[in-house]
PDB file of N, CA and C in Angstrom:
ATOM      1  N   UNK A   1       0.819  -1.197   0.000  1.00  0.00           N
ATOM      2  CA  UNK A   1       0.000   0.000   0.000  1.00  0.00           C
ATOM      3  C   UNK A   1       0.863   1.261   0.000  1.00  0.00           C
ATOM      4  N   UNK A   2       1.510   1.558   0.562  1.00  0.00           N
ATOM      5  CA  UNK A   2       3.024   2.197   0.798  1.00  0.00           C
ATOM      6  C   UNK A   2       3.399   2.218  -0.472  1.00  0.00           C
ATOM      7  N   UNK A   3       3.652   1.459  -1.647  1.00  0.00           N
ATOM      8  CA  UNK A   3       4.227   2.090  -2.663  1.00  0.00           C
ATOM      9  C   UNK A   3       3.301   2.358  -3.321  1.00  0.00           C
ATOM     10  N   UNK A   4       1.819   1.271  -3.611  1.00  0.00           N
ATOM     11  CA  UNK A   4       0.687   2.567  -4.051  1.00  0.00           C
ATOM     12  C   UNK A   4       0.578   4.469  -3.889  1.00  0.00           C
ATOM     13  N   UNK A   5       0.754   4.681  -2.557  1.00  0.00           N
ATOM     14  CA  UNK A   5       0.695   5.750  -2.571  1.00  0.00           C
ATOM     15  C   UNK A   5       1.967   6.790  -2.785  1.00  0.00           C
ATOM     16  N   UNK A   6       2.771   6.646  -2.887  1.00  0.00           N
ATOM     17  CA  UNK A   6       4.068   7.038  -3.273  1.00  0.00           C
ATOM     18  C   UNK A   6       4.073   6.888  -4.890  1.00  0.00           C
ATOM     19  N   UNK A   7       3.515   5.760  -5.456  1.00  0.00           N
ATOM     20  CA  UNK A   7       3.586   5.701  -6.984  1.00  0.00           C
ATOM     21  C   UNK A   7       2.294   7.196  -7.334  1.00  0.00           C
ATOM     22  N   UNK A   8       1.224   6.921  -6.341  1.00  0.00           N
ATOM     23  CA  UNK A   8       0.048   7.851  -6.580  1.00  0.00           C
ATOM     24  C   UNK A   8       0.577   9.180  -7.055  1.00  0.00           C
ATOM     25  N   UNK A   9       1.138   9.724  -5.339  1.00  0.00           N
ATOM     26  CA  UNK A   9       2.131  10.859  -5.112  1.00  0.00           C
ATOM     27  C   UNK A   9       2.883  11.424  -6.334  1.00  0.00           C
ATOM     28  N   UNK A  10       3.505  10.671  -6.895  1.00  0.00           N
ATOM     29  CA  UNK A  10       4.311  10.942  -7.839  1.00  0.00           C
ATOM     30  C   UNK A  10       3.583  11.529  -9.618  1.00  0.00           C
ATOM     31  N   UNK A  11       2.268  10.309  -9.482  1.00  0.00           N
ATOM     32  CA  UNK A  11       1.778  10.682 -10.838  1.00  0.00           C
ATOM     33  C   UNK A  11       1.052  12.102 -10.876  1.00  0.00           C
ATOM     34  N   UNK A  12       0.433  12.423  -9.558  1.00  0.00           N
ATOM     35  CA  UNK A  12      -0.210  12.871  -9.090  1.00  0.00           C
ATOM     36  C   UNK A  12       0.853  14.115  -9.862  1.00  0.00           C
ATOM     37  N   UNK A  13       1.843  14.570  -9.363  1.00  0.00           N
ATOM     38  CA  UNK A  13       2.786  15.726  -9.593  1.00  0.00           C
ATOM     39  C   UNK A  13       3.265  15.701 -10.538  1.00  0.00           C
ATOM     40  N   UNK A  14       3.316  14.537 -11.623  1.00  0.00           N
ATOM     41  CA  UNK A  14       3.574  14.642 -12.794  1.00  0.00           C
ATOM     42  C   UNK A  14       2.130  15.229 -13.728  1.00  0.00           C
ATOM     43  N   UNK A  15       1.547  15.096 -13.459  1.00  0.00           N
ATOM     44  CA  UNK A  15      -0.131  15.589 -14.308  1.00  0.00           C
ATOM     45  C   UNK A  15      -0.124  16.962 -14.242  1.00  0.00           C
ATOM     46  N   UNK A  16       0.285  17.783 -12.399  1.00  0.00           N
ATOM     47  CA  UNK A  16      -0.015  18.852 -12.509  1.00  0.00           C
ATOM     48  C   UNK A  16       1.048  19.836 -13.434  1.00  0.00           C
ATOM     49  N   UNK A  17       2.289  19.256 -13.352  1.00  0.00           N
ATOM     50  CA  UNK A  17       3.400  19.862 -14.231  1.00  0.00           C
ATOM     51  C   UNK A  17       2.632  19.839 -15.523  1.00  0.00           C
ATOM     52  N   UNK A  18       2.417  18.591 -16.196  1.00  0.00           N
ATOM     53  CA  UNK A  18       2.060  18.704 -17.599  1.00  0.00           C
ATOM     54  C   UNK A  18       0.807  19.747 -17.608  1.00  0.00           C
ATOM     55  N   UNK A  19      -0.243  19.535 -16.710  1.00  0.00           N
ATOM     56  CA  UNK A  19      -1.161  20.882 -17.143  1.00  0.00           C
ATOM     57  C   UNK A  19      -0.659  22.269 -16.795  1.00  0.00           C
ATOM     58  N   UNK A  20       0.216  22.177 -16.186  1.00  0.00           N
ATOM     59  CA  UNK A  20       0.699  23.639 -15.745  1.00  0.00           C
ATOM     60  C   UNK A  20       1.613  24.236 -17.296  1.00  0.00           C
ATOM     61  N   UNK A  21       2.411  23.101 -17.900  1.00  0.00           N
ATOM     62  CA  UNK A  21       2.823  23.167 -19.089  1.00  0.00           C
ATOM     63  C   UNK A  21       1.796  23.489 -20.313  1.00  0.00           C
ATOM     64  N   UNK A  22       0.663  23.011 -20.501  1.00  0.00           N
ATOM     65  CA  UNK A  22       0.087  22.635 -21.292  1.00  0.00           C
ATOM     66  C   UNK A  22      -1.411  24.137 -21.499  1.00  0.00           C
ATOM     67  N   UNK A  23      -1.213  24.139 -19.771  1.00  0.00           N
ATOM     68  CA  UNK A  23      -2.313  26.201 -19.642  1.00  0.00           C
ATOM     69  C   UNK A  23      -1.242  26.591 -19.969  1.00  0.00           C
ATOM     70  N   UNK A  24       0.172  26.344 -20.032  1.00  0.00           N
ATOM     71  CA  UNK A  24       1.176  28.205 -20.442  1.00  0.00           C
ATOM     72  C   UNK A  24       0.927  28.640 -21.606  1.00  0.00           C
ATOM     73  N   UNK A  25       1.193  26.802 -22.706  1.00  0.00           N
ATOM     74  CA  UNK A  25       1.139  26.717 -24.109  1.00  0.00           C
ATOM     75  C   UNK A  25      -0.338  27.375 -24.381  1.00  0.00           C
ATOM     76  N   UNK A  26      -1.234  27.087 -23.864  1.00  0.00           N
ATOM     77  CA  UNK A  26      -2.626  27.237 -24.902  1.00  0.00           C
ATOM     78  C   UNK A  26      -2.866  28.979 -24.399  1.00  0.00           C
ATOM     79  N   UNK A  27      -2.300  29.408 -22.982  1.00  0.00           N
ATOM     80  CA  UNK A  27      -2.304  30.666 -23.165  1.00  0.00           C
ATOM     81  C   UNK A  27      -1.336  31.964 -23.873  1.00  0.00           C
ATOM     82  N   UNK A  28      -0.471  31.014 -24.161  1.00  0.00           N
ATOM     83  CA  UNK A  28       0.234  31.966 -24.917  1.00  0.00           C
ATOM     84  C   UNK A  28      -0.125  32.129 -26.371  1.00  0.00           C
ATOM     85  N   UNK A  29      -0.559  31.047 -27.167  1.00  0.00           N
ATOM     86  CA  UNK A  29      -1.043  30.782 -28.536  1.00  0.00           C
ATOM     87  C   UNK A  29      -2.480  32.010 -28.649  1.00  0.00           C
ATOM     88  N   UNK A  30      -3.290  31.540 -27.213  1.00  0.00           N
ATOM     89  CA  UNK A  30      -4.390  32.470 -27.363  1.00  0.00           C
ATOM     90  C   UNK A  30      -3.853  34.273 -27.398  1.00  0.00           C
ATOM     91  N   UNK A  31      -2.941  34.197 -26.832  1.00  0.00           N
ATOM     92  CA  UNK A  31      -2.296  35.417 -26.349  1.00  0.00           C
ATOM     93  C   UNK A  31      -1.865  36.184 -27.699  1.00  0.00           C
ATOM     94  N   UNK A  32      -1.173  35.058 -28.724  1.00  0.00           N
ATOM     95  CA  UNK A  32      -0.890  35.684 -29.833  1.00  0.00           C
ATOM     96  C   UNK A  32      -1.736  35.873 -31.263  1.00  0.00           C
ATOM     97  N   UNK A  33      -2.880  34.762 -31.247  1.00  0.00           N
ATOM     98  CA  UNK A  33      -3.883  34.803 -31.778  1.00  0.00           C
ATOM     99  C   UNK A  33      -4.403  35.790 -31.596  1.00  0.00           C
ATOM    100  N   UNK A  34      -5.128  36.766 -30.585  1.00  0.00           N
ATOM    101  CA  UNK A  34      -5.447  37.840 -29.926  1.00  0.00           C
ATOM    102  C   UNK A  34      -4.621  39.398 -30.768  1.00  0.00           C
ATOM    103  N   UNK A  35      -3.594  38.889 -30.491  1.00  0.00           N
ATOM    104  CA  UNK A  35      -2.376  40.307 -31.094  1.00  0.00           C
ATOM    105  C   UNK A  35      -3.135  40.672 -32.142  1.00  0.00           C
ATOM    106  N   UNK A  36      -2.846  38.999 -32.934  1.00  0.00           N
ATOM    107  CA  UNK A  36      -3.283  39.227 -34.724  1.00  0.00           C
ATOM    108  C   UNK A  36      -4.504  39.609 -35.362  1.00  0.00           C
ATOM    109  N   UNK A  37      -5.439  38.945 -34.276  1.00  0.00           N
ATOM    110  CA  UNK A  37      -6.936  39.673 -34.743  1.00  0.00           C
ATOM    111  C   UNK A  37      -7.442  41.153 -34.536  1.00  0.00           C
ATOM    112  N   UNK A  38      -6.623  41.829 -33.120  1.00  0.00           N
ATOM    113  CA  UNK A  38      -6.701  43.101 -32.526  1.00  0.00           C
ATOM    114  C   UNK A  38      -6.164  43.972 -33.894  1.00  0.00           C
ATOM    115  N   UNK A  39      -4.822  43.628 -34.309  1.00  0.00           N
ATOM    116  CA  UNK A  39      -4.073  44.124 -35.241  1.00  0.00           C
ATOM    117  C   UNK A  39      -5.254  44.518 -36.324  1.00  0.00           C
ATOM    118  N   UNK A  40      -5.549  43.004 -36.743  1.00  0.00           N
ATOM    119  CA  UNK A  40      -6.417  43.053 -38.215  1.00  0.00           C
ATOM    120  C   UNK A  40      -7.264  43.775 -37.904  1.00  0.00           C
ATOM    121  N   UNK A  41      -8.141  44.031 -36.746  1.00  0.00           N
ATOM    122  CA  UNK A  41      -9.493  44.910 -36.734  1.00  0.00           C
ATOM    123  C   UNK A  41      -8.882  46.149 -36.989  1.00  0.00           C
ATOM    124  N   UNK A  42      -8.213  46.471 -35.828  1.00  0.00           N
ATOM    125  CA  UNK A  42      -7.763  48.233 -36.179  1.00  0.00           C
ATOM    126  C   UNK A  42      -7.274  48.183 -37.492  1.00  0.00           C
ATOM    127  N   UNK A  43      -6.472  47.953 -38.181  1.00  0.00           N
ATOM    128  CA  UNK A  43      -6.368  47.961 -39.703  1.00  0.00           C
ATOM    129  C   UNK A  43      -7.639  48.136 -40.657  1.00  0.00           C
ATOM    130  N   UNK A  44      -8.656  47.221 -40.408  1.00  0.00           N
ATOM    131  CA  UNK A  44      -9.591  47.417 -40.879  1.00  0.00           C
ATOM    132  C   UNK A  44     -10.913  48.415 -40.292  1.00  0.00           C
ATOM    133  N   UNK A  45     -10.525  48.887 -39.562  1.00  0.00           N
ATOM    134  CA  UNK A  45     -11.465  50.368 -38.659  1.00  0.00           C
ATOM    135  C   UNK A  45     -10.756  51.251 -39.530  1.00  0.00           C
ATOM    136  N   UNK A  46      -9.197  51.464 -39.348  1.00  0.00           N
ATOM    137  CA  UNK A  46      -8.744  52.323 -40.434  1.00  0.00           C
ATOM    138  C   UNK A  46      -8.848  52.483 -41.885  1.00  0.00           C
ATOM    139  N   UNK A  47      -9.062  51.526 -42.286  1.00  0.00           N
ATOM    140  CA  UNK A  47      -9.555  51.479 -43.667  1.00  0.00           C
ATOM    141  C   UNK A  47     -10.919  52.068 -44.164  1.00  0.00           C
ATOM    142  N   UNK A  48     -11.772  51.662 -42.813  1.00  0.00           N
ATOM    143  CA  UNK A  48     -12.836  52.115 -43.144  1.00  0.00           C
ATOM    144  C   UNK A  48     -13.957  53.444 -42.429  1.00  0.00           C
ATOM    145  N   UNK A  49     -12.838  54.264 -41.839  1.00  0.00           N
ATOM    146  CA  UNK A  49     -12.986  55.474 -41.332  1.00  0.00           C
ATOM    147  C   UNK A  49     -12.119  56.612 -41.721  1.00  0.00           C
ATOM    148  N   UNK A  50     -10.965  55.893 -43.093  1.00  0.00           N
ATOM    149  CA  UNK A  50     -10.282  57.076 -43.743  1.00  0.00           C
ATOM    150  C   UNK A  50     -10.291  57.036 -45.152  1.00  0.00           C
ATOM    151  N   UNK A  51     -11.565  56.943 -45.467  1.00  0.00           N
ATOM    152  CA  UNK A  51     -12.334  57.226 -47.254  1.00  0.00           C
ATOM    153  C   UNK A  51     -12.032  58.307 -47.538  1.00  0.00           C
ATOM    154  N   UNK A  52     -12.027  59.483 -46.667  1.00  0.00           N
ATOM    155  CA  UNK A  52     -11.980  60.280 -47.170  1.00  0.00           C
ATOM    156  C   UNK A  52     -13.038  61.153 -47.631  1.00  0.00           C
ATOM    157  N   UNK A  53     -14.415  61.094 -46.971  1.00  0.00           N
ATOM    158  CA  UNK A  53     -15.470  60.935 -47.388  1.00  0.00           C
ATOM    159  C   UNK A  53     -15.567  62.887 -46.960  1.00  0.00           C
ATOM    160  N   UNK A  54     -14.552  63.098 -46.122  1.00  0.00           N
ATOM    161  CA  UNK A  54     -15.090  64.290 -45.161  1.00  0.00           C
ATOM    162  C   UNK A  54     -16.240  64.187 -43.844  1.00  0.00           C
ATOM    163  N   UNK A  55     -16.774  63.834 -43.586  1.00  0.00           N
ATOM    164  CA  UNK A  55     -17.674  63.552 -42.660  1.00  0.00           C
ATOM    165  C   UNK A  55     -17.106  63.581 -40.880  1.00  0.00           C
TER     166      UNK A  55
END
């Protein structure tokens, strides 16, 4: 029983590493996904608030 829980222990702290790894990855991807769409909108607000229309 003793090494049951010591084997437990162990997986146990290996899972939280990998999700602790695995939220950095998916927040950083979201993080940069984010940049690129923020980017593209204002680009496209600018495009379409400098026609030139005068207004």
């Amino acid at each position: 029983l003793e090494l049951l829980q010591v084997r437990m222990t162990q997986e146990k702290a290996e899972a939280l590493t990998i999700r602790e790894a695995k939220t950095a990855e998916v927040t950083a991807q979201f993080t940069a996904a984010k940049v690129q769409a923020d980017t593209l909108l204002q680009q496209s607000l600018n495009d379409c608030h400098n026609q030139g229309s005068g207004n």
